[in-house]
Every structure is written in C-alpha cells, then in structure tokens.
PDB file of N, CA and C in Angstrom:
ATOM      1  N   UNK A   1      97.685 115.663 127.546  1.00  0.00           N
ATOM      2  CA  UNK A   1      99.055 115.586 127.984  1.00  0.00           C
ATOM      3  C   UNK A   1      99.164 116.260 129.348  1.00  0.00           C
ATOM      4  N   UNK A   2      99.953 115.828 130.424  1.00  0.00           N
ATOM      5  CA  UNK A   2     100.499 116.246 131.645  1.00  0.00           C
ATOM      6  C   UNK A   2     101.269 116.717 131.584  1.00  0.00           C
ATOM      7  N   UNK A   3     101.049 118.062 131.302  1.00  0.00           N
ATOM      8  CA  UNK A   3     102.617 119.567 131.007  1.00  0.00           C
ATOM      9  C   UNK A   3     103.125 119.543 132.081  1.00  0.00           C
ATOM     10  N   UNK A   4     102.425 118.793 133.643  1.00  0.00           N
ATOM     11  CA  UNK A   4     103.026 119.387 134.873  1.00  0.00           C
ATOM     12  C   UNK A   4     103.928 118.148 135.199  1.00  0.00           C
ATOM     13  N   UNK A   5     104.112 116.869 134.499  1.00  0.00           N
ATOM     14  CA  UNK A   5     104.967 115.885 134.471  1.00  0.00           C
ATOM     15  C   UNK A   5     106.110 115.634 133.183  1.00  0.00           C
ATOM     16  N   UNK A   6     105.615 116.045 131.851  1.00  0.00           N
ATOM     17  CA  UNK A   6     105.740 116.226 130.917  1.00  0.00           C
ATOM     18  C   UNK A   6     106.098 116.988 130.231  1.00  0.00           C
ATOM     19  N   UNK A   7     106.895 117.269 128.988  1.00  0.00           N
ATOM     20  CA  UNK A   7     107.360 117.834 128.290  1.00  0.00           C
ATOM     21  C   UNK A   7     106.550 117.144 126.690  1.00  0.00           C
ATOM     22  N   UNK A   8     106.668 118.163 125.461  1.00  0.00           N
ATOM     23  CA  UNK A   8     106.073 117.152 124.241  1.00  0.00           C
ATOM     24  C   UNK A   8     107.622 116.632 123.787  1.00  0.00           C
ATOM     25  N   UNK A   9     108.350 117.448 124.117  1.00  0.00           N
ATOM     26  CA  UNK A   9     109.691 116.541 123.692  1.00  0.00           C
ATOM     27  C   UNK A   9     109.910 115.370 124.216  1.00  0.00           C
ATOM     28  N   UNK A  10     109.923 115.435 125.426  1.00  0.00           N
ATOM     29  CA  UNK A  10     109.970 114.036 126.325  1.00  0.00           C
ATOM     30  C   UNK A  10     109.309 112.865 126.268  1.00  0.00           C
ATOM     31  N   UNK A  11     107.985 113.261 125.863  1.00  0.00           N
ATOM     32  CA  UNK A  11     107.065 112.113 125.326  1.00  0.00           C
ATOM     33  C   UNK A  11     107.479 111.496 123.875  1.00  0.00           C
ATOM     34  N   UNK A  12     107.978 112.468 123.171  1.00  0.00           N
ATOM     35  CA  UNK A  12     108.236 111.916 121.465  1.00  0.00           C
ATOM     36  C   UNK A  12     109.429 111.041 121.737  1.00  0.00           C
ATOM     37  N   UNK A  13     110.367 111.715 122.497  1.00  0.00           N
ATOM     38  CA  UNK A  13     111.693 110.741 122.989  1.00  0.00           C
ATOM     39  C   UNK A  13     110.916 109.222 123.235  1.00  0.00           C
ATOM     40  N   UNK A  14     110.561 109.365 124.487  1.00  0.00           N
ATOM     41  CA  UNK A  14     109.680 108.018 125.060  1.00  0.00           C
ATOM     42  C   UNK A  14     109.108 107.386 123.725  1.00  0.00           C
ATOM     43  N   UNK A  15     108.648 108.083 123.047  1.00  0.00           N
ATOM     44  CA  UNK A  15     107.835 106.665 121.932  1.00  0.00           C
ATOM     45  C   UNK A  15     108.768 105.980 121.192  1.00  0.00           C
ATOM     46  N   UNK A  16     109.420 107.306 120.895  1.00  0.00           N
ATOM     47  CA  UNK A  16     110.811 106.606 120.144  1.00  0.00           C
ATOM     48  C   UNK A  16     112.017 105.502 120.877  1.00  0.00           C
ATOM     49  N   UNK A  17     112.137 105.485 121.908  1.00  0.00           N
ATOM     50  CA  UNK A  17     112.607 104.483 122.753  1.00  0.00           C
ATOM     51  C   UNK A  17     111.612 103.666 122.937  1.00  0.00           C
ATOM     52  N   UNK A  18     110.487 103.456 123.053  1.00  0.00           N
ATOM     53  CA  UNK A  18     109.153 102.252 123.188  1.00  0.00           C
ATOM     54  C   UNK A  18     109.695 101.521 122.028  1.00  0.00           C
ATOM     55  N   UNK A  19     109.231 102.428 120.844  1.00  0.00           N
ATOM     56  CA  UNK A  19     109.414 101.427 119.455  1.00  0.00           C
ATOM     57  C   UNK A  19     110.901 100.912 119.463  1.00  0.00           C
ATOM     58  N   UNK A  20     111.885 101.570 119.625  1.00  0.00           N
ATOM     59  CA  UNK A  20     113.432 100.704 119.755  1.00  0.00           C
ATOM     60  C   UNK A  20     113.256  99.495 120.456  1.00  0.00           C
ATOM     61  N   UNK A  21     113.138  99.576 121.526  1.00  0.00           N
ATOM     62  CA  UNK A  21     112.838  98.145 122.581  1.00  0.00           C
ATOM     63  C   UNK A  21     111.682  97.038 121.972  1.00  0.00           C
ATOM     64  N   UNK A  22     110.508  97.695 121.537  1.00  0.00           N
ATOM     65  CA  UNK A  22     109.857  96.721 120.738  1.00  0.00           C
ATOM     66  C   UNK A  22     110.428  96.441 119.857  1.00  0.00           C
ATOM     67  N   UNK A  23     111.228  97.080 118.755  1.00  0.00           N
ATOM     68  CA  UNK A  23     111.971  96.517 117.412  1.00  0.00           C
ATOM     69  C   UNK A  23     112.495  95.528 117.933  1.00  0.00           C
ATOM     70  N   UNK A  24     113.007  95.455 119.030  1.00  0.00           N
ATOM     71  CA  UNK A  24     114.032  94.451 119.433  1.00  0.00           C
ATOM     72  C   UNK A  24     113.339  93.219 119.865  1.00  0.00           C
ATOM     73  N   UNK A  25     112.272  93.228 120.273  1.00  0.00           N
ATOM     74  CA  UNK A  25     111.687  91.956 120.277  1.00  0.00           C
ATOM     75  C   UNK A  25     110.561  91.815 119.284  1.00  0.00           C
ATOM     76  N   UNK A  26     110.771  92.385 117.775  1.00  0.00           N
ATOM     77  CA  UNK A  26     109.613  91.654 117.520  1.00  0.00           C
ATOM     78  C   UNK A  26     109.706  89.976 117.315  1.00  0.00           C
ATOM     79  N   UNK A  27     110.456  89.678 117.568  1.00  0.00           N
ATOM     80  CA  UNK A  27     110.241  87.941 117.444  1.00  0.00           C
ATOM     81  C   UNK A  27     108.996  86.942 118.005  1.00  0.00           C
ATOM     82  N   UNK A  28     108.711  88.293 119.435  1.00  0.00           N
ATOM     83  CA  UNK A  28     107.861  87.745 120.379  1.00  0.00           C
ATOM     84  C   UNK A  28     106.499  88.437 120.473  1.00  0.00           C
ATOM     85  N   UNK A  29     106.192  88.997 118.667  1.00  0.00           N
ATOM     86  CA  UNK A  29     104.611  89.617 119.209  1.00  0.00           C
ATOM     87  C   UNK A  29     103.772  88.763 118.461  1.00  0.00           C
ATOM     88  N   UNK A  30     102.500  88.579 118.750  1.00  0.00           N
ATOM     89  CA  UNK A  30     101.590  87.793 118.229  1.00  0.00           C
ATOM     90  C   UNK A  30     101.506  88.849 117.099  1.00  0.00           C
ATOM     91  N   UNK A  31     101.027  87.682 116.253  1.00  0.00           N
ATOM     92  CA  UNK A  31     100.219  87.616 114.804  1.00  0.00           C
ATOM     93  C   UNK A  31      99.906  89.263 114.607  1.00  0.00           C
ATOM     94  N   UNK A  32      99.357  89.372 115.009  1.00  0.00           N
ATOM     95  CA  UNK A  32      97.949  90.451 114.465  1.00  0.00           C
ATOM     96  C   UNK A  32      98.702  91.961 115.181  1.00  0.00           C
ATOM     97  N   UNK A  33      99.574  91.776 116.291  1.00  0.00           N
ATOM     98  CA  UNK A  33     100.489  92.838 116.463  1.00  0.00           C
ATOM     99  C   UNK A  33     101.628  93.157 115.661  1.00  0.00           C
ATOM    100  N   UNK A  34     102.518  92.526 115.594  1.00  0.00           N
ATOM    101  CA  UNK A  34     103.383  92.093 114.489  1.00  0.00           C
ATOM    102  C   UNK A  34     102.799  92.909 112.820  1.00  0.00           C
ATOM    103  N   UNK A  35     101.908  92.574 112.636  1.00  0.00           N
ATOM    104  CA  UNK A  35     101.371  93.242 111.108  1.00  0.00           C
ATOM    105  C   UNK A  35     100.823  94.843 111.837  1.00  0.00           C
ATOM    106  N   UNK A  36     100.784  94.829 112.604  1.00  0.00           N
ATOM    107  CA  UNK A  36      99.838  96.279 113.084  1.00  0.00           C
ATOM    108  C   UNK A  36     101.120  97.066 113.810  1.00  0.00           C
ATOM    109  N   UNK A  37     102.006  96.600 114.013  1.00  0.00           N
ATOM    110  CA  UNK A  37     103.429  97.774 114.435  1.00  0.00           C
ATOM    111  C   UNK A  37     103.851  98.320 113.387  1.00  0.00           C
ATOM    112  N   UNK A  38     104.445  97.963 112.298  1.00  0.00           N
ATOM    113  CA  UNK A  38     104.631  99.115 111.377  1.00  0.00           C
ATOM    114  C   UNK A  38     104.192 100.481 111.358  1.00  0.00           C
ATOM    115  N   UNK A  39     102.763 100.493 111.177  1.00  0.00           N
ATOM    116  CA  UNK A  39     102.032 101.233 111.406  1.00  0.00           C
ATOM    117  C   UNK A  39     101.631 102.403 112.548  1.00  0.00           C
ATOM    118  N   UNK A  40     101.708 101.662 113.718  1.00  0.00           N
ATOM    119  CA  UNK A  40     101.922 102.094 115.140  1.00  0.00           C
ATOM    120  C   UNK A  40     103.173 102.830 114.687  1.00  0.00           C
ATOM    121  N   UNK A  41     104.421 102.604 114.840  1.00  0.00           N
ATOM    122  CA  UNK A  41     105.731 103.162 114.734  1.00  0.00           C
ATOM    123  C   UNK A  41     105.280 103.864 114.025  1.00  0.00           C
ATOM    124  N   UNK A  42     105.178 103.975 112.046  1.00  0.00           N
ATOM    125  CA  UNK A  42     104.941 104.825 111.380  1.00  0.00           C
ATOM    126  C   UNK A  42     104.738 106.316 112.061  1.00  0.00           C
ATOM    127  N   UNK A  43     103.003 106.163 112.127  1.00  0.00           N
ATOM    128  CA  UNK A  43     102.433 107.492 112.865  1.00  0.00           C
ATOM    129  C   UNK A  43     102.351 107.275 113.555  1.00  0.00           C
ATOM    130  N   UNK A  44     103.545 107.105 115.006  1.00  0.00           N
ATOM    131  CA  UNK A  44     103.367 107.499 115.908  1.00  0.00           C
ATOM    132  C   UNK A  44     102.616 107.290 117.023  1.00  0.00           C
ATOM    133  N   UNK A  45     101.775 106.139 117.175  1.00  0.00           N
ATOM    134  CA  UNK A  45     100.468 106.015 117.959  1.00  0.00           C
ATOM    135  C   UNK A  45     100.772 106.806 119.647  1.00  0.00           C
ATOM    136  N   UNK A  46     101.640 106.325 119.958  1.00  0.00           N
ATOM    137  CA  UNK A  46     102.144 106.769 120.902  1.00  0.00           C
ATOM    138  C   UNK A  46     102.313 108.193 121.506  1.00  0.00           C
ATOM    139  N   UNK A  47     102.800 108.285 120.769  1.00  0.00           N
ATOM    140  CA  UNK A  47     102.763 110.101 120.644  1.00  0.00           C
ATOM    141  C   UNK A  47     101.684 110.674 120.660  1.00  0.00           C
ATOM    142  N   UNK A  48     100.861 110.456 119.548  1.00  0.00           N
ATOM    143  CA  UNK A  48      99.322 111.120 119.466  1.00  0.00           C
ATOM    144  C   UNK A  48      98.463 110.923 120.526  1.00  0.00           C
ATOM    145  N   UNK A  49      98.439 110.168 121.128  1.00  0.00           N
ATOM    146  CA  UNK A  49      97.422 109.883 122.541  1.00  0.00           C
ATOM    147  C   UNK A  49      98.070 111.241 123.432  1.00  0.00           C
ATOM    148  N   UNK A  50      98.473 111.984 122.993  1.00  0.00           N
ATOM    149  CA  UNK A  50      98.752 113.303 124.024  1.00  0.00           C
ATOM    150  C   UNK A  50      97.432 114.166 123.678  1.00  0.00           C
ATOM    151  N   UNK A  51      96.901 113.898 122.812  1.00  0.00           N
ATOM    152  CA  UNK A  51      96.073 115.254 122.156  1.00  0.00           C
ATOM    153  C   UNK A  51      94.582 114.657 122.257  1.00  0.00           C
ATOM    154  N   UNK A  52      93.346 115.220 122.703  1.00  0.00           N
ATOM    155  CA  UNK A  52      92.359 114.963 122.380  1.00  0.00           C
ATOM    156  C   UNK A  52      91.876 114.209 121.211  1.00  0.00           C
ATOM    157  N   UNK A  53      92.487 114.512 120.001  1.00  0.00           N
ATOM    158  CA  UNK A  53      92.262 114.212 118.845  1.00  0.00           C
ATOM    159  C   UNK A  53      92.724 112.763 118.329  1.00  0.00           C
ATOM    160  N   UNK A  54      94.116 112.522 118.706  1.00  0.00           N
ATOM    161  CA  UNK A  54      94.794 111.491 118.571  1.00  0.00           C
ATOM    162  C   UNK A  54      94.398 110.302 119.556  1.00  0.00           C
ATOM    163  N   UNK A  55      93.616 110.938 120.725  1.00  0.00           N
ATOM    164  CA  UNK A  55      92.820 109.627 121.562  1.00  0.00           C
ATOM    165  C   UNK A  55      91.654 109.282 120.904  1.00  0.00           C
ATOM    166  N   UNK A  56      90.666 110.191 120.550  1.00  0.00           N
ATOM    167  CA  UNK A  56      89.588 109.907 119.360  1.00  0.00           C
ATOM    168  C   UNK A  56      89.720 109.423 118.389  1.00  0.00           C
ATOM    169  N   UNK A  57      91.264 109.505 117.291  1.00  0.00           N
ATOM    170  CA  UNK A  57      91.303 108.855 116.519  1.00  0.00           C
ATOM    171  C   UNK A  57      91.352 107.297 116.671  1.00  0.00           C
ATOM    172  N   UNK A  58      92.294 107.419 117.654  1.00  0.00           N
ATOM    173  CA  UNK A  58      92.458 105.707 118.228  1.00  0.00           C
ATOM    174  C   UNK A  58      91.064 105.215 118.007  1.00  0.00           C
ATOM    175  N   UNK A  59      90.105 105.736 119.224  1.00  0.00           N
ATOM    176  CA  UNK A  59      89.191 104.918 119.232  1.00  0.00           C
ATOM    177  C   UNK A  59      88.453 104.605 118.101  1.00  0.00           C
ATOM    178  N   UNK A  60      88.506 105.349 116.907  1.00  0.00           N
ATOM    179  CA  UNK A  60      87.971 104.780 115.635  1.00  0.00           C
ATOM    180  C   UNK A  60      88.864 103.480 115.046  1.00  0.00           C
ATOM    181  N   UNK A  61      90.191 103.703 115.297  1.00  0.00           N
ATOM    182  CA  UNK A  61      90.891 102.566 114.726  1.00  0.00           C
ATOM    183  C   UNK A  61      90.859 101.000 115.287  1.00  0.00           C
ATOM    184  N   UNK A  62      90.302 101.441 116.643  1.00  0.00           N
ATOM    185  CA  UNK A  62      89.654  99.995 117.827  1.00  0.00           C
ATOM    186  C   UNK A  62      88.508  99.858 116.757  1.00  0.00           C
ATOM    187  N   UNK A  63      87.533 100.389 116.844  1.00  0.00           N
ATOM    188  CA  UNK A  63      86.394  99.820 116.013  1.00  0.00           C
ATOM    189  C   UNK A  63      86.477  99.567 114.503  1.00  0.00           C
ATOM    190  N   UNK A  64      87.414  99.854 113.760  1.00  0.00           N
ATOM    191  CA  UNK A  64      87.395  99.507 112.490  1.00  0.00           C
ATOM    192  C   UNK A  64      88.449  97.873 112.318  1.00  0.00           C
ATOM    193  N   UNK A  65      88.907  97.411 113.415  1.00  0.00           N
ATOM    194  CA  UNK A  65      89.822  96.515 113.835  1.00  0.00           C
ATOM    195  C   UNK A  65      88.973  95.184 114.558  1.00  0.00           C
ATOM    196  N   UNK A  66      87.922  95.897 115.383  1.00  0.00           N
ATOM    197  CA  UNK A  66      87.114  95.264 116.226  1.00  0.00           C
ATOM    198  C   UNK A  66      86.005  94.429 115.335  1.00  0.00           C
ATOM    199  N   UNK A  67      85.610  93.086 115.348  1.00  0.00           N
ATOM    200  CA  UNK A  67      84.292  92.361 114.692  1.00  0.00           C
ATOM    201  C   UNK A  67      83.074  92.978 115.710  1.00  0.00           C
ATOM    202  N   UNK A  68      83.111  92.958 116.290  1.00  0.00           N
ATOM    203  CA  UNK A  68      81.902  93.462 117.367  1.00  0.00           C
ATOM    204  C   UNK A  68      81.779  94.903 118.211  1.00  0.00           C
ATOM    205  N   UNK A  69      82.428  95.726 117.222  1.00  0.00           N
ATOM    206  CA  UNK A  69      82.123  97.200 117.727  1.00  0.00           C
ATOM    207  C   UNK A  69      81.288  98.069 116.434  1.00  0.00           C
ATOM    208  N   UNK A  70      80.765  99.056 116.198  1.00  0.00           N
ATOM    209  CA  UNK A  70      80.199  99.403 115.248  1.00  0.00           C
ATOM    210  C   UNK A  70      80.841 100.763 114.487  1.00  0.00           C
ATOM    211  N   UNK A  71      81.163 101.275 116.071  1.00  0.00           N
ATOM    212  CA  UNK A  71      81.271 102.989 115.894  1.00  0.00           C
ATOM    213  C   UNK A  71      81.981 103.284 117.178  1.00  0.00           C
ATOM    214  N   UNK A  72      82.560 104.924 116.978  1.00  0.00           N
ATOM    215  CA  UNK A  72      83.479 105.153 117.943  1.00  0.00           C
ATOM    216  C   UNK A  72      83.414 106.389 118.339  1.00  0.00           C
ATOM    217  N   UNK A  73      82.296 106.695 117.579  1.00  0.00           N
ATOM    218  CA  UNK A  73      81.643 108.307 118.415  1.00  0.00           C
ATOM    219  C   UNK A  73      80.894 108.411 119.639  1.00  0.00           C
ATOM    220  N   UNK A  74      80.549 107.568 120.178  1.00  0.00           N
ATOM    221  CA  UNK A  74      79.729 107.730 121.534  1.00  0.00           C
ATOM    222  C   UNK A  74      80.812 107.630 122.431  1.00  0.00           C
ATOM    223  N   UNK A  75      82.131 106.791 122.131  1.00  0.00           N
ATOM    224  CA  UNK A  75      82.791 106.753 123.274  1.00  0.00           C
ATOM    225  C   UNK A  75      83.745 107.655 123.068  1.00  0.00           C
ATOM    226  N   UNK A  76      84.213 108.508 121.752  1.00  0.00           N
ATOM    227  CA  UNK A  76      84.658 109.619 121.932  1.00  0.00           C
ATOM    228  C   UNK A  76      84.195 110.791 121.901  1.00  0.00           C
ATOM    229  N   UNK A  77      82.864 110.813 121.673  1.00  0.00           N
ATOM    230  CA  UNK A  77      81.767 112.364 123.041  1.00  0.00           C
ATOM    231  C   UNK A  77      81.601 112.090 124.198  1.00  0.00           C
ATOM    232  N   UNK A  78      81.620 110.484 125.196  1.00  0.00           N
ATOM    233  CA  UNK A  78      81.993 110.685 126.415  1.00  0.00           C
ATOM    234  C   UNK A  78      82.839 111.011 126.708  1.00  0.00           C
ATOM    235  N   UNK A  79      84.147 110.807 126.598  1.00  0.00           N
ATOM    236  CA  UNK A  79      85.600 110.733 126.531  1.00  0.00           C
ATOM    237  C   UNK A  79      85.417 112.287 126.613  1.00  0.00           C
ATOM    238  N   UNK A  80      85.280 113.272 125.583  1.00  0.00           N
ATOM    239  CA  UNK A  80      85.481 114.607 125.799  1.00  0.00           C
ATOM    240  C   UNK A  80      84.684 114.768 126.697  1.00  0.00           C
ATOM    241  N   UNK A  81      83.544 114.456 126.641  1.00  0.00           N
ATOM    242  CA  UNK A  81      82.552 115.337 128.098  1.00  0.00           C
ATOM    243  C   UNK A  81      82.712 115.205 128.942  1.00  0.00           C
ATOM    244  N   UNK A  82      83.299 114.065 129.703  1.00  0.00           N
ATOM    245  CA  UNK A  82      84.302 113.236 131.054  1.00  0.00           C
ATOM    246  C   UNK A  82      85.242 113.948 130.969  1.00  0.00           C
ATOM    247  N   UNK A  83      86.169 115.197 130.128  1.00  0.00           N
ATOM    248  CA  UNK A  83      87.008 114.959 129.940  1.00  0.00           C
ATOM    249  C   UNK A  83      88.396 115.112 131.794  1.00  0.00           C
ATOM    250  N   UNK A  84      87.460 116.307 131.930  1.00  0.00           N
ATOM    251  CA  UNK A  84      87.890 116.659 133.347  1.00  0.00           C
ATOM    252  C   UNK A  84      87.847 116.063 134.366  1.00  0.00           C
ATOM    253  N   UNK A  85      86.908 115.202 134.512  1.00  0.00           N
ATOM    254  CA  UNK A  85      86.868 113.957 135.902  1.00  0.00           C
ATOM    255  C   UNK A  85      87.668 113.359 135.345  1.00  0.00           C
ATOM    256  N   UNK A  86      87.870 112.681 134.071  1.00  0.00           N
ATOM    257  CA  UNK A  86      88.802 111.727 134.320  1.00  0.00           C
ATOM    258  C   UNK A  86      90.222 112.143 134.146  1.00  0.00           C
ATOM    259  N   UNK A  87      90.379 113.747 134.034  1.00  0.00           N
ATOM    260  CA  UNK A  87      91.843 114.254 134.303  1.00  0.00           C
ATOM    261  C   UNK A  87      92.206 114.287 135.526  1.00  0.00           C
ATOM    262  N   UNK A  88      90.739 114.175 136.331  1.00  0.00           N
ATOM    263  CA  UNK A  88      91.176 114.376 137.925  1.00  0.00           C
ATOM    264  C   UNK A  88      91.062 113.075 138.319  1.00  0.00           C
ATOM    265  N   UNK A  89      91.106 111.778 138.064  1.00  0.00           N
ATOM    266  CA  UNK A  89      91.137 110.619 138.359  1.00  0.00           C
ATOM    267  C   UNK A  89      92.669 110.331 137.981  1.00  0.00           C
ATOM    268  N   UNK A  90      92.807 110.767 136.796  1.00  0.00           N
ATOM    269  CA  UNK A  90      94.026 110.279 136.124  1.00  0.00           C
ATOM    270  C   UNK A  90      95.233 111.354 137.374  1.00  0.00           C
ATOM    271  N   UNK A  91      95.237 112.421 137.734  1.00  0.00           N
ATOM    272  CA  UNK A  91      96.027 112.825 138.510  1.00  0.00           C
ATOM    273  C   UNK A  91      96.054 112.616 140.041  1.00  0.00           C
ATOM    274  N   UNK A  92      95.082 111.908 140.489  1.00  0.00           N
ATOM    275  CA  UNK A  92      95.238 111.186 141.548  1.00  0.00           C
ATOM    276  C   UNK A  92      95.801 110.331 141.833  1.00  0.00           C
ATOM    277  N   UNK A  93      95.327 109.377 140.742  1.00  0.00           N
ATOM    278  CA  UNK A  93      95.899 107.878 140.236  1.00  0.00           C
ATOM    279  C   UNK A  93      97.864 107.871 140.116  1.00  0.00           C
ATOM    280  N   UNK A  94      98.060 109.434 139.411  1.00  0.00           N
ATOM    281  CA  UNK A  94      99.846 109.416 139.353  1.00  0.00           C
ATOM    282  C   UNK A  94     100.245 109.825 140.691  1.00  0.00           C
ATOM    283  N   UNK A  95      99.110 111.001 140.827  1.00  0.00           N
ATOM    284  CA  UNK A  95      99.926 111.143 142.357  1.00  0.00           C
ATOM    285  C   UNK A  95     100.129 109.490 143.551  1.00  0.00           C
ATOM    286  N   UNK A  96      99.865 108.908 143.278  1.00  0.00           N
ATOM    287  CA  UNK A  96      99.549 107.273 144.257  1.00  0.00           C
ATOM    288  C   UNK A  96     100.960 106.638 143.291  1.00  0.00           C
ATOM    289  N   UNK A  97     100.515 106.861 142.101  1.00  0.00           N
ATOM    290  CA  UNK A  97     101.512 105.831 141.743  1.00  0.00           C
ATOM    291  C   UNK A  97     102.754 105.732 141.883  1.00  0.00           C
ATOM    292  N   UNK A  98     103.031 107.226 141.465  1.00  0.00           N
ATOM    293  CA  UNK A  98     104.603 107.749 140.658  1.00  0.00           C
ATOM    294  C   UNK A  98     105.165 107.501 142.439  1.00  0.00           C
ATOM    295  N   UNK A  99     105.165 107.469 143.442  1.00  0.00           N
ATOM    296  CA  UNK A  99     106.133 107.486 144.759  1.00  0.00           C
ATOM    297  C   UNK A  99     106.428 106.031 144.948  1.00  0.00           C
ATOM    298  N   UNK A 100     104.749 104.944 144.622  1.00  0.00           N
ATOM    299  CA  UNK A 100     105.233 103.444 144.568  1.00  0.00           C
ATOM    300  C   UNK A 100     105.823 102.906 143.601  1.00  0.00           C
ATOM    301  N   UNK A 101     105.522 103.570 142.258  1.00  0.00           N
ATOM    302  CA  UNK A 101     106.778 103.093 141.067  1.00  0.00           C
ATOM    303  C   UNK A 101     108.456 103.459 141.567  1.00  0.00           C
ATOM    304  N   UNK A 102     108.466 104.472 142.328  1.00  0.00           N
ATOM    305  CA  UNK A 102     109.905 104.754 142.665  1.00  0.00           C
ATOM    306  C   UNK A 102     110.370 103.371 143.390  1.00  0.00           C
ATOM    307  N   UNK A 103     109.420 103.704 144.642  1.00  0.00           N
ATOM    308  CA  UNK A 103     109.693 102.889 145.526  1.00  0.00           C
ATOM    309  C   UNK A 103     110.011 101.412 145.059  1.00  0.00           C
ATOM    310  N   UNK A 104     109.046 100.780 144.174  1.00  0.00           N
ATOM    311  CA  UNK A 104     109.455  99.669 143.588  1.00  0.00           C
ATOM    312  C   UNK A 104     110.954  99.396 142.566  1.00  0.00           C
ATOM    313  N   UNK A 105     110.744 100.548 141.668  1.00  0.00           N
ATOM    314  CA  UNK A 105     112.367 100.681 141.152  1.00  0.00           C
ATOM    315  C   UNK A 105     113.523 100.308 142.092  1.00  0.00           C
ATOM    316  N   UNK A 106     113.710 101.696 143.137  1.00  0.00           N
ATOM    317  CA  UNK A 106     114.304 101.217 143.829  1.00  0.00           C
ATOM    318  C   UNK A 106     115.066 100.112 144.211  1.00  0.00           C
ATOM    319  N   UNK A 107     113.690  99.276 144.814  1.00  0.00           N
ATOM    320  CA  UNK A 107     113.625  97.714 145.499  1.00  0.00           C
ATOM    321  C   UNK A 107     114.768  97.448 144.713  1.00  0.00           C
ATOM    322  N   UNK A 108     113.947  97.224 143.314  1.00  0.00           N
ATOM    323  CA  UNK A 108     114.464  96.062 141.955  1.00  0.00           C
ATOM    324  C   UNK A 108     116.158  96.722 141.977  1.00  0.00           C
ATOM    325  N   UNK A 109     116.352  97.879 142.216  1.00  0.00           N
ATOM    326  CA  UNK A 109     117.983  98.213 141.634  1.00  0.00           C
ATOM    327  C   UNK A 109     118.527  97.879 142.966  1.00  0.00           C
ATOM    328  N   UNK A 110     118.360  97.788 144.176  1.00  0.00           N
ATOM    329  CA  UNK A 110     119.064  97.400 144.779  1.00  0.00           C
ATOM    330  C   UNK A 110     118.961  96.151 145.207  1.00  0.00           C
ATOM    331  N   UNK A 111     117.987  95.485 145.055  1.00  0.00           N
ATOM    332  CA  UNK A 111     118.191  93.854 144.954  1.00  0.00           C
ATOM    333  C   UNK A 111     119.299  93.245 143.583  1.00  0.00           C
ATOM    334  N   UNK A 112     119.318  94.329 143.041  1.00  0.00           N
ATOM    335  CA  UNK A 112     120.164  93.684 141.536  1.00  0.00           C
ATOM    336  C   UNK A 112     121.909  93.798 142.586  1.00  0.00           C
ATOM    337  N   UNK A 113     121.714  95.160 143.165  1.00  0.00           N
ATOM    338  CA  UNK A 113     123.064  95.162 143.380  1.00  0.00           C
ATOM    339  C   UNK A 113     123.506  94.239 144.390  1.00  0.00           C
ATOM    340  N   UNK A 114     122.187  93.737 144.511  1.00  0.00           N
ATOM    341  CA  UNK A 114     123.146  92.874 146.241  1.00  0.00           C
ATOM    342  C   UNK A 114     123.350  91.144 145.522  1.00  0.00           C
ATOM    343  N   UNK A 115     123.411  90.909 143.860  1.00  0.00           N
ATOM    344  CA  UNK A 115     123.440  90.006 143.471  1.00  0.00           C
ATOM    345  C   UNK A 115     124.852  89.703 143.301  1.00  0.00           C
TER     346      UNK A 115
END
C-alpha cells in the first residue's frame, strides 16, 4: 500500500464504490466473471492487494483458475524479493501518471462543459 497517496480507509471506500459501479453493470460481464464476482466482492479482492499477503494470495487463485499454470510460489518469492524495485518502478510510474490523469480529467470535464 502507498501510505504517502493513501489511506486504508480510502482504499476500502474505493473497493466498495468499484463493486457498486460493477453491481450496476453486471449485465455486461462475461461468463466466467459474472460467476467469479460474488466472490471478489465477498472478500474483498480489492482491498487485499494492499498487503503482501493478499497479492500472494491472488496469485495462487490465478493458478488454481488457470489450465496452464501449475503453481504460484515462484512468482510470489519473486514478487517479495523484487519487492523494492518494483516499489520504485511503481512510484515513478505514479509520479508520471497521477499529473497526466489530472490533466486528462480535466480535458474530459471541460469538454463536457462546453457541450
């Protein structure tokens, strides 16, 4: 989790508004999503990807889902042993993003208003 963008309240909010907006369209999820949101919503998937643990779990639930994966421990002992490069990739990556996501917001709200 990014405490320096983030709050854990703020994130639980966010999932809980994800799943509202998805409730609202499930009309439009394929097959195999559709049976696998319950679940997601249930515990949370969303939420848990804050924690080391809850990203590792994922990746077991990719491979027990997956026909052609076996196991999900090699890519969650890289995952921890990376764990720091790819925190410093991942905070580069927001620092780039988060000013062009504005910037794009922006755009979109004031092109709405000039409709």
């Amino acid at each position: 989790m990014d405490e320096n963008e983030f709050s854990e309240n703020s994130l639980y909010e966010f999932s809980l508004q994800v799943y509202g907006i998805l409730e609202n369209n499930q009309s439009q999820f394929p097959e195999k999503f559709a049976a696998m949101f319950p679940y997601m919503k249930n515990y949370n998937w969303l939420f848990n990807y804050r924690t080391l643990h809850g990203t590792k779990k994922s990746m077991g639930g990719v491979v027990r889902r997956a026909t052609y994966l076996t196991e999900s421990e090699t890519a969650a002992d890289l995952f921890e042993k990376h764990y720091q490069p790819l925190q410093q990739c991942y905070r580069q990556f927001w620092k780039d993003l988060k000013p062009f996501a504005r910037e794009q917001f922006d755009s979109m709200m004031n092109a709405g208003n000039n409709v």
